[in-house]
C-alpha atoms as a PDB file:
ATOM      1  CA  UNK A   1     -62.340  31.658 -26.678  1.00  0.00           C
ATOM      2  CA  UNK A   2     -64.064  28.135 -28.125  1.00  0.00           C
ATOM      3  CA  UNK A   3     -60.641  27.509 -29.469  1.00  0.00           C
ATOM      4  CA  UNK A   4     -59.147  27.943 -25.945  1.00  0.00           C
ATOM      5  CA  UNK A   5     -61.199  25.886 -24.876  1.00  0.00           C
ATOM      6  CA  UNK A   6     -60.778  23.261 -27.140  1.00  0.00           C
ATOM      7  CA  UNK A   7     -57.012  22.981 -26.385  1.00  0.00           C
ATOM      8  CA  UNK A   8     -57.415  23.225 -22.408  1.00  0.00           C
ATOM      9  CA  UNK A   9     -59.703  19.907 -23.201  1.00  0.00           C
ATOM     10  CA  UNK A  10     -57.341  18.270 -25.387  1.00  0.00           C
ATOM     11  CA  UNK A  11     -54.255  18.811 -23.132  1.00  0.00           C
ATOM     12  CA  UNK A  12     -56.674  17.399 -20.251  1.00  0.00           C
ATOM     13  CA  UNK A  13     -57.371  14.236 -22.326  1.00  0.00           C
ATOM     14  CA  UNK A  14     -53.807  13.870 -23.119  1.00  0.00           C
ATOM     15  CA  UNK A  15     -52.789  14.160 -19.414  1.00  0.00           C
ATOM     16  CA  UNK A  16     -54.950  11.638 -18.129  1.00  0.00           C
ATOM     17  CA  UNK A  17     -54.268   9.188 -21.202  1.00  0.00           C
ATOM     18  CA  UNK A  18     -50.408   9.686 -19.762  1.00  0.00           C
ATOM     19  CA  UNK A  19     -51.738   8.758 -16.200  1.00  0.00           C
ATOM     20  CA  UNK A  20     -52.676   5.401 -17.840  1.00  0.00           C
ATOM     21  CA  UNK A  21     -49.865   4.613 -20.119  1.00  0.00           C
ATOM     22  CA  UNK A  22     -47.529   5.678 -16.862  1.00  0.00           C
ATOM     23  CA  UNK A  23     -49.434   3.169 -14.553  1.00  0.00           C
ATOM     24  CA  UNK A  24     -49.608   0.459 -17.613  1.00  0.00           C
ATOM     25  CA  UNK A  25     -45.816   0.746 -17.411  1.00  0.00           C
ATOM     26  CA  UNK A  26     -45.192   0.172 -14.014  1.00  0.00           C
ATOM     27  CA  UNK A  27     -47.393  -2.687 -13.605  1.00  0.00           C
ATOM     28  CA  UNK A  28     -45.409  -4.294 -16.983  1.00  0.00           C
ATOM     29  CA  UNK A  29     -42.202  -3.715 -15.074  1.00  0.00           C
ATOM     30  CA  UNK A  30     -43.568  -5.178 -11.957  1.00  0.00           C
ATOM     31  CA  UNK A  31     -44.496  -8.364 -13.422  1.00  0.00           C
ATOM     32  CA  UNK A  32     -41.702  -8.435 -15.391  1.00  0.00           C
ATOM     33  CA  UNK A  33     -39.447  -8.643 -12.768  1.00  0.00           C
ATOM     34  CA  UNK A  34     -41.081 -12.245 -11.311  1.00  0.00           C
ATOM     35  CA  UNK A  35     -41.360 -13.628 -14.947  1.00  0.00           C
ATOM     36  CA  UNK A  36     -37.843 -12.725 -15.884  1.00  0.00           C
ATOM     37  CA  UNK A  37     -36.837 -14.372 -12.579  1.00  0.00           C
ATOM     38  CA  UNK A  38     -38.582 -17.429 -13.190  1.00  0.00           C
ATOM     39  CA  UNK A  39     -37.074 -17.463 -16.985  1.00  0.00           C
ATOM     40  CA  UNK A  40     -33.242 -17.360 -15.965  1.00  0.00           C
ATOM     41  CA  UNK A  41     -33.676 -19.798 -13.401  1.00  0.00           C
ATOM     42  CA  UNK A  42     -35.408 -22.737 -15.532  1.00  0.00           C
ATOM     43  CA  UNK A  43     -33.608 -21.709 -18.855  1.00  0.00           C
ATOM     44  CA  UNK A  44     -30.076 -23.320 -17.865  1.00  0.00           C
ATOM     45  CA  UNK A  45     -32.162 -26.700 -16.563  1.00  0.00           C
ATOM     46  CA  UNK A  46     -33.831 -26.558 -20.187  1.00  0.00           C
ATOM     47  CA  UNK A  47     -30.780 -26.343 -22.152  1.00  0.00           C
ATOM     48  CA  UNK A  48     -29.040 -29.091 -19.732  1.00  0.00           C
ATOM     49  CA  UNK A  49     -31.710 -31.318 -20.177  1.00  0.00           C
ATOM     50  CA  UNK A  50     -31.889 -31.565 -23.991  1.00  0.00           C
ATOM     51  CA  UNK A  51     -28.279 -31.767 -24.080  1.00  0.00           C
ATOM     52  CA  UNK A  52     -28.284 -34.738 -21.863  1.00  0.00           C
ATOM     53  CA  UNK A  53     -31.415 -36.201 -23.747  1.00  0.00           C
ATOM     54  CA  UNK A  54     -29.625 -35.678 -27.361  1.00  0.00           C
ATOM     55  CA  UNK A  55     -26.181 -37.744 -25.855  1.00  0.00           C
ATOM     56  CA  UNK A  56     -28.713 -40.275 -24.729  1.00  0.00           C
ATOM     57  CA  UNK A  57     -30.303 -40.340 -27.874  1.00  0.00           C
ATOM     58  CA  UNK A  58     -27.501 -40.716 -29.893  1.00  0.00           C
ATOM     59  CA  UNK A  59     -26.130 -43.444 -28.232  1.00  0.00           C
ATOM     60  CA  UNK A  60     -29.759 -45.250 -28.243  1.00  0.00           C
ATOM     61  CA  UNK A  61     -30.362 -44.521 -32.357  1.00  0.00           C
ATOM     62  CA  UNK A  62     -33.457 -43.883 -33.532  1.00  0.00           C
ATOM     63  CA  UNK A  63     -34.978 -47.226 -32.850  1.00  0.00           C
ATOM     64  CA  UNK A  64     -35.104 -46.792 -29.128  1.00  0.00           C
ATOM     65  CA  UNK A  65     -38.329 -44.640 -29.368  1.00  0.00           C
ATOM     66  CA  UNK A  66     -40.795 -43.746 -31.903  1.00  0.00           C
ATOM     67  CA  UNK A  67     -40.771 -40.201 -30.891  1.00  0.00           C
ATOM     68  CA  UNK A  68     -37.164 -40.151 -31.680  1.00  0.00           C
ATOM     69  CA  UNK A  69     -37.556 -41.560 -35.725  1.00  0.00           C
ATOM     70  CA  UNK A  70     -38.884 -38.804 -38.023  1.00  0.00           C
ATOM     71  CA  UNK A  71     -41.736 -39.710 -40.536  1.00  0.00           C
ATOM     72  CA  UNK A  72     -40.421 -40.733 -44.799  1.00  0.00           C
ATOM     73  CA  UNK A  73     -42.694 -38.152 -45.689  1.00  0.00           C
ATOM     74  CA  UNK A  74     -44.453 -34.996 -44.009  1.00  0.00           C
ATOM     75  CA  UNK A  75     -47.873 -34.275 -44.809  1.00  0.00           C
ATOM     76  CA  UNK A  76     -49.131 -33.145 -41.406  1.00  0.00           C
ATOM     77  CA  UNK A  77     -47.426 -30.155 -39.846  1.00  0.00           C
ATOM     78  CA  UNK A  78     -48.761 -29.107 -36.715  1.00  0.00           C
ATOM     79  CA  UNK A  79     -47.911 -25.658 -34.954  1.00  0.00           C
ATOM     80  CA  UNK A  80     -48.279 -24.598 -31.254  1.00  0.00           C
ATOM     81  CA  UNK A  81     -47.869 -20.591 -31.670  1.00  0.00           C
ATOM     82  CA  UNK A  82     -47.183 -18.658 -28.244  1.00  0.00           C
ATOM     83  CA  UNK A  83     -48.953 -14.901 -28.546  1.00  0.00           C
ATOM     84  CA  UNK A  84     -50.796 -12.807 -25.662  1.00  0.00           C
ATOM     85  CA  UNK A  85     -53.966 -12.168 -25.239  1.00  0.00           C
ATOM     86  CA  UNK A  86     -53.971  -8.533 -24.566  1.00  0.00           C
ATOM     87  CA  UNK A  87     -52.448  -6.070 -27.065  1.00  0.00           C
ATOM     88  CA  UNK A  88     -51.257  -2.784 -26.323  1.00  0.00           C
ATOM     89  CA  UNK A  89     -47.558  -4.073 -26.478  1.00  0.00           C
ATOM     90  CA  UNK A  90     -46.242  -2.770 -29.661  1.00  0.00           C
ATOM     91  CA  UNK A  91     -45.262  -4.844 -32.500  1.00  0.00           C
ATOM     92  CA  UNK A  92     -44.873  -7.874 -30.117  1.00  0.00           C
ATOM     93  CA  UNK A  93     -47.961  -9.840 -31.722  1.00  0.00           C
ATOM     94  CA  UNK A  94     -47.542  -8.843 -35.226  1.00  0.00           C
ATOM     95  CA  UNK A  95     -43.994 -10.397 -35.090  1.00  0.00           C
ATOM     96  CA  UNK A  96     -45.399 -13.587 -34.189  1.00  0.00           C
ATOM     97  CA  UNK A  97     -48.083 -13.691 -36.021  1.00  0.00           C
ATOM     98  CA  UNK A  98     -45.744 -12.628 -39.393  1.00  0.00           C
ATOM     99  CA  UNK A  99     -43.215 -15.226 -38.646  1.00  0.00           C
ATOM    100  CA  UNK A 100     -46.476 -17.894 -38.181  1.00  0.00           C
ATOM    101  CA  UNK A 101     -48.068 -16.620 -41.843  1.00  0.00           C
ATOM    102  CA  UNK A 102     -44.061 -17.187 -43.466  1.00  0.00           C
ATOM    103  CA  UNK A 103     -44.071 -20.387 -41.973  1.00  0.00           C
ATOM    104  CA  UNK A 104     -47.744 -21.530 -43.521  1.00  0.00           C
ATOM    105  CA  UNK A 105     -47.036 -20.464 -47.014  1.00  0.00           C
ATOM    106  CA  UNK A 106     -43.439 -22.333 -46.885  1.00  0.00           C
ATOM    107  CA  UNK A 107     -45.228 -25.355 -45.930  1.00  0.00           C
ATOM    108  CA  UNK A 108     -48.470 -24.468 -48.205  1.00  0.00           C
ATOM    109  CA  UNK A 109     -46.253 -24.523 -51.286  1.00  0.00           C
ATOM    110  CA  UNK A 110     -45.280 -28.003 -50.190  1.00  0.00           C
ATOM    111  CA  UNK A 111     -48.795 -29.447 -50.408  1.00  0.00           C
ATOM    112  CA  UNK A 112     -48.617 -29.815 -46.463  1.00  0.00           C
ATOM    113  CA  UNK A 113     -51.600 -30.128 -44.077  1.00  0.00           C
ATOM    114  CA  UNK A 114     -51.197 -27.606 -41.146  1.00  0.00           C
ATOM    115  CA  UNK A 115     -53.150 -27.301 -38.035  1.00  0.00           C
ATOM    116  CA  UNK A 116     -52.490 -24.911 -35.255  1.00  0.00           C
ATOM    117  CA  UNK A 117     -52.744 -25.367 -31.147  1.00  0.00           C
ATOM    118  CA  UNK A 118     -53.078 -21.564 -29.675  1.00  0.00           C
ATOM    119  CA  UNK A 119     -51.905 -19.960 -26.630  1.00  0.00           C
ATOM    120  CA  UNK A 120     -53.633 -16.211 -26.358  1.00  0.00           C
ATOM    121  CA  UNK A 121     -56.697 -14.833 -27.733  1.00  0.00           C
ATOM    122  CA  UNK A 122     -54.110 -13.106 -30.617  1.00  0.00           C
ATOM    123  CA  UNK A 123     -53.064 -16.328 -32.281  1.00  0.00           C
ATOM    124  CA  UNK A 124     -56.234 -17.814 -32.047  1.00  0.00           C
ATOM    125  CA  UNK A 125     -58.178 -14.502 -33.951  1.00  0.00           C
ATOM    126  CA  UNK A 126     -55.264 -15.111 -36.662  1.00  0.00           C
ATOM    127  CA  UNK A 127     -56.299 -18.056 -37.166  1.00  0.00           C
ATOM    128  CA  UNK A 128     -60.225 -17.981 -36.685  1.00  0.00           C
ATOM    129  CA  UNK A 129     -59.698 -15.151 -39.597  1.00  0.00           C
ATOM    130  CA  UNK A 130     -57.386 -16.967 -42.194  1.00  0.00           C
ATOM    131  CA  UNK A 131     -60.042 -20.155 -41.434  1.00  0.00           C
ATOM    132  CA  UNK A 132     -56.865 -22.739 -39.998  1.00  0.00           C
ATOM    133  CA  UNK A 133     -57.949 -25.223 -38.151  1.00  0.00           C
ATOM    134  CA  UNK A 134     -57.197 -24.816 -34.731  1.00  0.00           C
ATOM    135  CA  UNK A 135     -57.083 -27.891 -32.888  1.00  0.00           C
ATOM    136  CA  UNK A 136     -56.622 -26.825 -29.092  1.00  0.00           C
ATOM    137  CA  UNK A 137     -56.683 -23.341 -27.623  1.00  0.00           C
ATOM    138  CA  UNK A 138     -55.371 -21.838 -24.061  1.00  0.00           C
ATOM    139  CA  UNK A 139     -56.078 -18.751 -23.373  1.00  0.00           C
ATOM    140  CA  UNK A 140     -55.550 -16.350 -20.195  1.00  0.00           C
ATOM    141  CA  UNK A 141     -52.370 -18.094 -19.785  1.00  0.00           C
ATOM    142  CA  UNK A 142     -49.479 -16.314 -21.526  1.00  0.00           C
ATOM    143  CA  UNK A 143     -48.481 -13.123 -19.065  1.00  0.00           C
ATOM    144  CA  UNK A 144     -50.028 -14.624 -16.251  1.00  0.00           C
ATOM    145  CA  UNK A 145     -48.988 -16.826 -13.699  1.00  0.00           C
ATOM    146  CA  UNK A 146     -48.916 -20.689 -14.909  1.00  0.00           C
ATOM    147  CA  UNK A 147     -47.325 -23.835 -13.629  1.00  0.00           C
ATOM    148  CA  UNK A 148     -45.409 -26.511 -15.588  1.00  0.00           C
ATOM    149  CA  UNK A 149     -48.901 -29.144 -15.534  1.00  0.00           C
ATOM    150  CA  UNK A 150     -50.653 -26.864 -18.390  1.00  0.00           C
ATOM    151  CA  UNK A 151     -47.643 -27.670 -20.714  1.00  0.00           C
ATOM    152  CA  UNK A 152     -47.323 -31.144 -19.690  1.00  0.00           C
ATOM    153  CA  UNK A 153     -51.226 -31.421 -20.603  1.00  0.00           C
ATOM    154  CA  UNK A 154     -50.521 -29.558 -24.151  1.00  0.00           C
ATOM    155  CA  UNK A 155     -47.472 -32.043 -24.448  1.00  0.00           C
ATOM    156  CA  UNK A 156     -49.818 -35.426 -23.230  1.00  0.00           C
ATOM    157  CA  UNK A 157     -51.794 -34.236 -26.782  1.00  0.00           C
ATOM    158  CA  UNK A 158     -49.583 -33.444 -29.247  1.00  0.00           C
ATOM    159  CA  UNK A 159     -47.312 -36.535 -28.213  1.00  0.00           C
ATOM    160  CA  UNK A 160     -50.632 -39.088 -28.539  1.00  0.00           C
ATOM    161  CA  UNK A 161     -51.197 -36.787 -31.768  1.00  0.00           C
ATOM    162  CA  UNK A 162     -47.947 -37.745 -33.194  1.00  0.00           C
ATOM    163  CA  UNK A 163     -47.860 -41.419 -32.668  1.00  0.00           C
ATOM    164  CA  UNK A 164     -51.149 -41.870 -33.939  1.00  0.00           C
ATOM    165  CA  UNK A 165     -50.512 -40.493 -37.039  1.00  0.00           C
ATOM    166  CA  UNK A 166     -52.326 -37.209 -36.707  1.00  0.00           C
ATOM    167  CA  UNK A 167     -49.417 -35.203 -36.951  1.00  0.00           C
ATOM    168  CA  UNK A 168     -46.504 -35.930 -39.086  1.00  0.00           C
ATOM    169  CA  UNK A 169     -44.394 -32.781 -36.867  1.00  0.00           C
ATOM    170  CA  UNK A 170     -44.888 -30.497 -34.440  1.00  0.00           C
ATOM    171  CA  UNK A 171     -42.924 -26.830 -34.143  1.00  0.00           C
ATOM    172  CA  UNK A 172     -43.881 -24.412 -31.579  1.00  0.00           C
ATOM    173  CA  UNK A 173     -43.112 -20.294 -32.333  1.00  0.00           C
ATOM    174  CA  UNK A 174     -42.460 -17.852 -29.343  1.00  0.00           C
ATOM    175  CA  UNK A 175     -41.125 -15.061 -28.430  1.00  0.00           C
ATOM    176  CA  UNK A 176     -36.863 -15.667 -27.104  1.00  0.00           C
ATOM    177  CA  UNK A 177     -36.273 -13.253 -24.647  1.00  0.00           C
ATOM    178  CA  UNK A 178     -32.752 -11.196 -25.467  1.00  0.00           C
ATOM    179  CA  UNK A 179     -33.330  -8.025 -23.449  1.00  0.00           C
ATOM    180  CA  UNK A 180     -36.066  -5.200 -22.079  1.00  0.00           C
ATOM    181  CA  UNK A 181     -35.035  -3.470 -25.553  1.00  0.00           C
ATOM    182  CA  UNK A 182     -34.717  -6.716 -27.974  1.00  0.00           C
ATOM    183  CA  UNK A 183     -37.164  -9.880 -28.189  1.00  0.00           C
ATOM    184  CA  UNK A 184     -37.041 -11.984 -31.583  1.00  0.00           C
ATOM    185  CA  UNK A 185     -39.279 -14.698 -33.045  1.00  0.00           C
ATOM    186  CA  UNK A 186     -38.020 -18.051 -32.725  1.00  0.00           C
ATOM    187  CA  UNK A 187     -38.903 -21.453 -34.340  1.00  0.00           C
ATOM    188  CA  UNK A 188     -38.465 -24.720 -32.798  1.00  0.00           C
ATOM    189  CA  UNK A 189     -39.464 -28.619 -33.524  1.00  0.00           C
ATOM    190  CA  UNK A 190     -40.167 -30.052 -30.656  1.00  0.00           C
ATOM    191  CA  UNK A 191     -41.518 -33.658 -32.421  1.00  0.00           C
ATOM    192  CA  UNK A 192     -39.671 -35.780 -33.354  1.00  0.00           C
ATOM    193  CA  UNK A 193     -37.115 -34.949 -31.149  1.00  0.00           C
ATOM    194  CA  UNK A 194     -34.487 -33.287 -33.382  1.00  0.00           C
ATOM    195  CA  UNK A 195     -30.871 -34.530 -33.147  1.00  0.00           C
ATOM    196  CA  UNK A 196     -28.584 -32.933 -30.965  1.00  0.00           C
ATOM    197  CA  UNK A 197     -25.917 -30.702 -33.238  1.00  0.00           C
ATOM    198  CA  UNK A 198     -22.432 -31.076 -32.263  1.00  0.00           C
ATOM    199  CA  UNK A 199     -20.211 -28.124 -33.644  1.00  0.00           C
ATOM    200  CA  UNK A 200     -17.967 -29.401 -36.185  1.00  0.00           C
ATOM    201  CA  UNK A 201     -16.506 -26.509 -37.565  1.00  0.00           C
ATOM    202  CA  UNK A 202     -12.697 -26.134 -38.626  1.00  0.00           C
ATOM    203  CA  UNK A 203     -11.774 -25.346 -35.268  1.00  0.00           C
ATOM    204  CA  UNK A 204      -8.393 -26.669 -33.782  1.00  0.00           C
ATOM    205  CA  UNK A 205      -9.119 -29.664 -31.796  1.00  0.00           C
ATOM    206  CA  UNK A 206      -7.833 -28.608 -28.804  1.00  0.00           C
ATOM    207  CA  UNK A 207     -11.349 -26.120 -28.368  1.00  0.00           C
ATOM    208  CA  UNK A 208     -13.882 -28.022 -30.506  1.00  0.00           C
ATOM    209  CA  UNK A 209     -16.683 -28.890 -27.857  1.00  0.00           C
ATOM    210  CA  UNK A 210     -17.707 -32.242 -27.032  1.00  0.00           C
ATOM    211  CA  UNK A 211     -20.379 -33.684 -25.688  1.00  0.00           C
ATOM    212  CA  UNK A 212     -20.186 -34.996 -22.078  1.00  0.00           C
ATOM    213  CA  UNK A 213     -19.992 -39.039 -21.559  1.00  0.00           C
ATOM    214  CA  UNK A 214     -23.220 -39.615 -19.404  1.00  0.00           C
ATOM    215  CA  UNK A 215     -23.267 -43.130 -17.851  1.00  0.00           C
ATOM    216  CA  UNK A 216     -26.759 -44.497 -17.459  1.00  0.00           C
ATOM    217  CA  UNK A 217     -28.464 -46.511 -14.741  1.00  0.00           C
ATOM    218  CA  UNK A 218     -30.941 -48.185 -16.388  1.00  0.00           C
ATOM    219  CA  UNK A 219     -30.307 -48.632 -20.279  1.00  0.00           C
ATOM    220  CA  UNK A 220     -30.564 -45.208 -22.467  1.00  0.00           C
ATOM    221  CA  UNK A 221     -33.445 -46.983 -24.335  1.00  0.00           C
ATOM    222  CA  UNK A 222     -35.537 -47.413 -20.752  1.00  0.00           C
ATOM    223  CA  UNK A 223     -34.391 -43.579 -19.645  1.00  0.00           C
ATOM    224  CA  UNK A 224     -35.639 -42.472 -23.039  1.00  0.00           C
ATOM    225  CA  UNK A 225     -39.156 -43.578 -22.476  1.00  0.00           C
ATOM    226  CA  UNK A 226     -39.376 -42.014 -19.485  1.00  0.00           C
ATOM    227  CA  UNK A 227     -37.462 -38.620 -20.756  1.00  0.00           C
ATOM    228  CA  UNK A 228     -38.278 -38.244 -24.116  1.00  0.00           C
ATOM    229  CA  UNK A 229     -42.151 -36.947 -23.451  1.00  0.00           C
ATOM    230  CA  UNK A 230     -40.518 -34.893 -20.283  1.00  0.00           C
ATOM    231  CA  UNK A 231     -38.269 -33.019 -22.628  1.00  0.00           C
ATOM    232  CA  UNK A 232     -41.111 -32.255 -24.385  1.00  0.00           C
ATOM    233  CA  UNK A 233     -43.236 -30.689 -21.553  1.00  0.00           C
ATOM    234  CA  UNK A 234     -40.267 -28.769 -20.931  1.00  0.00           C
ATOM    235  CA  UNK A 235     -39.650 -27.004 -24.209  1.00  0.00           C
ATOM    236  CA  UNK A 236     -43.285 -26.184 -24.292  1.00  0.00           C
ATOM    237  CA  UNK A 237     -43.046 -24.840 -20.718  1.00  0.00           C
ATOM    238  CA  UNK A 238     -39.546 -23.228 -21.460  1.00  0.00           C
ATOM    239  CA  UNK A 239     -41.387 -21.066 -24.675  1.00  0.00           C
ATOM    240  CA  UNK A 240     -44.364 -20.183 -22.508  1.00  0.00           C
ATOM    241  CA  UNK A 241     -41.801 -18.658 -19.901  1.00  0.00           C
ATOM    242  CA  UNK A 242     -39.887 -16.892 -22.845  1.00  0.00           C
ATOM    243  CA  UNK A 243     -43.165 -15.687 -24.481  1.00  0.00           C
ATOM    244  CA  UNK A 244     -44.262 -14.561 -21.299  1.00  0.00           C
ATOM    245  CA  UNK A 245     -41.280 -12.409 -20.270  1.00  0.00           C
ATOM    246  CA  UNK A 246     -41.352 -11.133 -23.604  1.00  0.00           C
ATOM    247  CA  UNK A 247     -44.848  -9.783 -23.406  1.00  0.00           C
ATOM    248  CA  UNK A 248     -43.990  -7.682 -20.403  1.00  0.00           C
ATOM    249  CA  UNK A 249     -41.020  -5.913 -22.080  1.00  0.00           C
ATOM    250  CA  UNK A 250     -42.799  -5.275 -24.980  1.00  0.00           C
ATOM    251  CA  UNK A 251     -45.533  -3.592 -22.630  1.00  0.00           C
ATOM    252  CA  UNK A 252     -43.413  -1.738 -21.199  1.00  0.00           C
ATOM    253  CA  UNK A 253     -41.215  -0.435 -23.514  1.00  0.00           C
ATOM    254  CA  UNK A 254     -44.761   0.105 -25.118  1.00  0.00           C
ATOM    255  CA  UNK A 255     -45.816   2.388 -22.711  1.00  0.00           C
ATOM    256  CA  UNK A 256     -42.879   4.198 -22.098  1.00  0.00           C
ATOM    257  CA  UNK A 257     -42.716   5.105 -25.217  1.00  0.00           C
ATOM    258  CA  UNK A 258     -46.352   6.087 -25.497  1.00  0.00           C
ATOM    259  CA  UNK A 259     -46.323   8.422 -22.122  1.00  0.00           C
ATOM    260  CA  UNK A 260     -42.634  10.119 -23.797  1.00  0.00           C
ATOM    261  CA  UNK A 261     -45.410  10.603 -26.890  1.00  0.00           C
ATOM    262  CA  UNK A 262     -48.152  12.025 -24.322  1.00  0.00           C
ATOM    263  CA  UNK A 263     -45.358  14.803 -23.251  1.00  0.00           C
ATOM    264  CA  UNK A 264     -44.620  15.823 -26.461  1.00  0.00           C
ATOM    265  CA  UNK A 265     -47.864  15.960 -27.160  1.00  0.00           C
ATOM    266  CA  UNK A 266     -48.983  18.414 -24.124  1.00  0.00           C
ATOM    267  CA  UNK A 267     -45.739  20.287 -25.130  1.00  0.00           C
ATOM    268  CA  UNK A 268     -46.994  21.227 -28.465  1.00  0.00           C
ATOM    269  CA  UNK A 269     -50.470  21.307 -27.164  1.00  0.00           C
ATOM    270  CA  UNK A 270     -49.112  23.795 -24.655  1.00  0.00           C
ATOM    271  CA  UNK A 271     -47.845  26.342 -26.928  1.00  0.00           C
ATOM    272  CA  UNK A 272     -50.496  26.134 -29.331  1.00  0.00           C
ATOM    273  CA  UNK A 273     -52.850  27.345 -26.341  1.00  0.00           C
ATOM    274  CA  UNK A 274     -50.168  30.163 -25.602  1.00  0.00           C
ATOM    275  CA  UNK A 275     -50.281  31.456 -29.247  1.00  0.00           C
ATOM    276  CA  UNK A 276     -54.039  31.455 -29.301  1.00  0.00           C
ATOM    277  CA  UNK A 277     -54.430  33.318 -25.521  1.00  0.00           C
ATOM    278  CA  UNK A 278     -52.052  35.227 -26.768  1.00  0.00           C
ATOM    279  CA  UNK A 279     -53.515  36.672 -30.361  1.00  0.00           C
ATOM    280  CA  UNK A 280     -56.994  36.646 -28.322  1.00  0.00           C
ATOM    281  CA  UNK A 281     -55.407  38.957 -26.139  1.00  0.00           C
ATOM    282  CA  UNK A 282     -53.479  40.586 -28.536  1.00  0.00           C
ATOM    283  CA  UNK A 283     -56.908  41.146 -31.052  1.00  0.00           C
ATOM    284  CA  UNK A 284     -58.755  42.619 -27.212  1.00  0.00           C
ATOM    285  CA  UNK A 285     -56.077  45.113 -27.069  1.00  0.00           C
ATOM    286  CA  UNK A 286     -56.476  46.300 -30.811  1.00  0.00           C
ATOM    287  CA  UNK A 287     -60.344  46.309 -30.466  1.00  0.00           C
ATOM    288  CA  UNK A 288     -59.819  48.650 -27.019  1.00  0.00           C
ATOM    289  CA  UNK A 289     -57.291  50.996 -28.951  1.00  0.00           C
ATOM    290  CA  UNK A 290     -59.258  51.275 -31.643  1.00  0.00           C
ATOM    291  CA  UNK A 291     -62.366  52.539 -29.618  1.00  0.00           C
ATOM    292  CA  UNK A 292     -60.438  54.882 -28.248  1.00  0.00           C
ATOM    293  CA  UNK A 293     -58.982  56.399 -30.911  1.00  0.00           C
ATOM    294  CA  UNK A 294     -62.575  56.203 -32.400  1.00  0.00           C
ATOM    295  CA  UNK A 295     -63.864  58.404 -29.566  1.00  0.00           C
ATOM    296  CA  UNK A 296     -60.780  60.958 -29.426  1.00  0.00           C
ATOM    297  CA  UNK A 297     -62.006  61.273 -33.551  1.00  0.00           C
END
């Protein structure tokens, strides 16, 4: 009967870890919903924006601002890497975190200087425990609720970072939202502002794509100063939003998947408690026979 027991308490744990991974999951799909919503709607304004911003630039050259002129040689390479700061969301993290450590060693092996600015507790333990210098941290940010101001203030630094020589680039890594089921890693400059690429392919010219004509009131050179630091703030912020979304779809699916491993488990849990009532009863009933045939003998 102890191992009866034993299983009735094991399919008991089991069934109230499921109560947990079930109520993870719907809270993940709740707050997916408003960060998905708030994704779509600024992702088409972020892609319009540098496209605008690259025609400007182009026409402008790289003399029209120095965040626009990259540096003769790169010894400074600073990251901003976008994690969460609670796990529990399958390999969301590690994927991150991987594509941050291939990222180091390439720029290692090039004798370069890099320096990391965290948002979530995850990046920043990755980098507390490989000992990189971490110059800024933000943490309960990423998966929560946030407003554009906490990437213009992470922009403000690394943009007085860069013209003052402390940084030589600046990348950020996140999370690109695809789908509930699919979220890669994705790696971005943001500083200097990276030419705009035009598709030049062997395409007929009838459907090659062109960039629109903008015409500017004031000069592109005075709409640069003004833009070039906004665009900025804006593919931080867009990354965050990504990141974000991400992190709730990787919850979720998480948890799905973990409560579909909870019934399997109180399946097999299940009839391993049948088997065992069932020789218990089975090794009563032999005991009882025997005694009686004992006493008929």
């Amino acid at each position: 009967m102890a191992r009866l027991k034993d299983v009735k308490i094991k399919i008991a744990a089991v069934q109230k870890t499921k109560q947990i991974t079930k109520a993870m999951n719907m809270v993940a799909a709740s707050k997916l919903r408003g960060a998905q919503t708030n994704m779509e709607s600024f992702r088409p304004y972020a892609t319009k924006f540098s496209e605008v911003l690259g025609s400007l630039a182009e026409k402008a050259g790289e003399e029209a601002s120095p965040l626009l002129k990259p540096r003769d040689e790169v010894k400074k390479v600073h990251v901003v890497l976008c994690t969460s700061d609670r796990g529990l969301c399958g390999g969301f993290n590690s994927a991150l975190i991987l594509r941050a450590e291939a990222f180091l060693k390439e720029k290692l092996g090039g004798n370069v200087e890099v320096s990391f600015t965290n948002f979530g507790k995850k990046g920043r333990d990755w980098c507390r425990k490989r000992g990189i210098p971490i110059a800024n941290q933000y943490l309960g940010i990423v998966g929560s609720r946030f407003g554009f101001n906490i990437a213009s203030t992470a922009g403000r630094i690394l943009i007085d970072g860069f013209l003052d020589g402390t940084y030589d680039e600046v990348y950020v890594i996140y999370s690109e939202f695809i789908n509930v089921a699919k979220q890669i890693t994705a790696l971005k400059q943001i500083i200097p502002v990276p030419p705009i690429k035009v598709d030049e392919s062997s395409e007929p010219e009838e459907t090659k794509t062109f960039l629109a004509e903008h015409i500017c009131e004031p000069s592109p050179d005075v709409l640069l100063g003004d833009l070039l630091p906004r665009n900025i703030y804006v593919q931080i912020y867009s990354a965050l939003l990504e990141t974000s979304t991400s992190e709730h779809a990787a919850r979720m699916t998480a948890m799905n998947n973990a409560t579909k491993a909870c019934d399997d488990m109180v399946d097999s849990l299940t009839l391993a408690y049948n088997k065992a009532r069932q020789a218990a009863i089975t090794a009563e009933l032999m005991d009882i026979v025997g005694g009686a045939e004992a006493l008929k003998g």
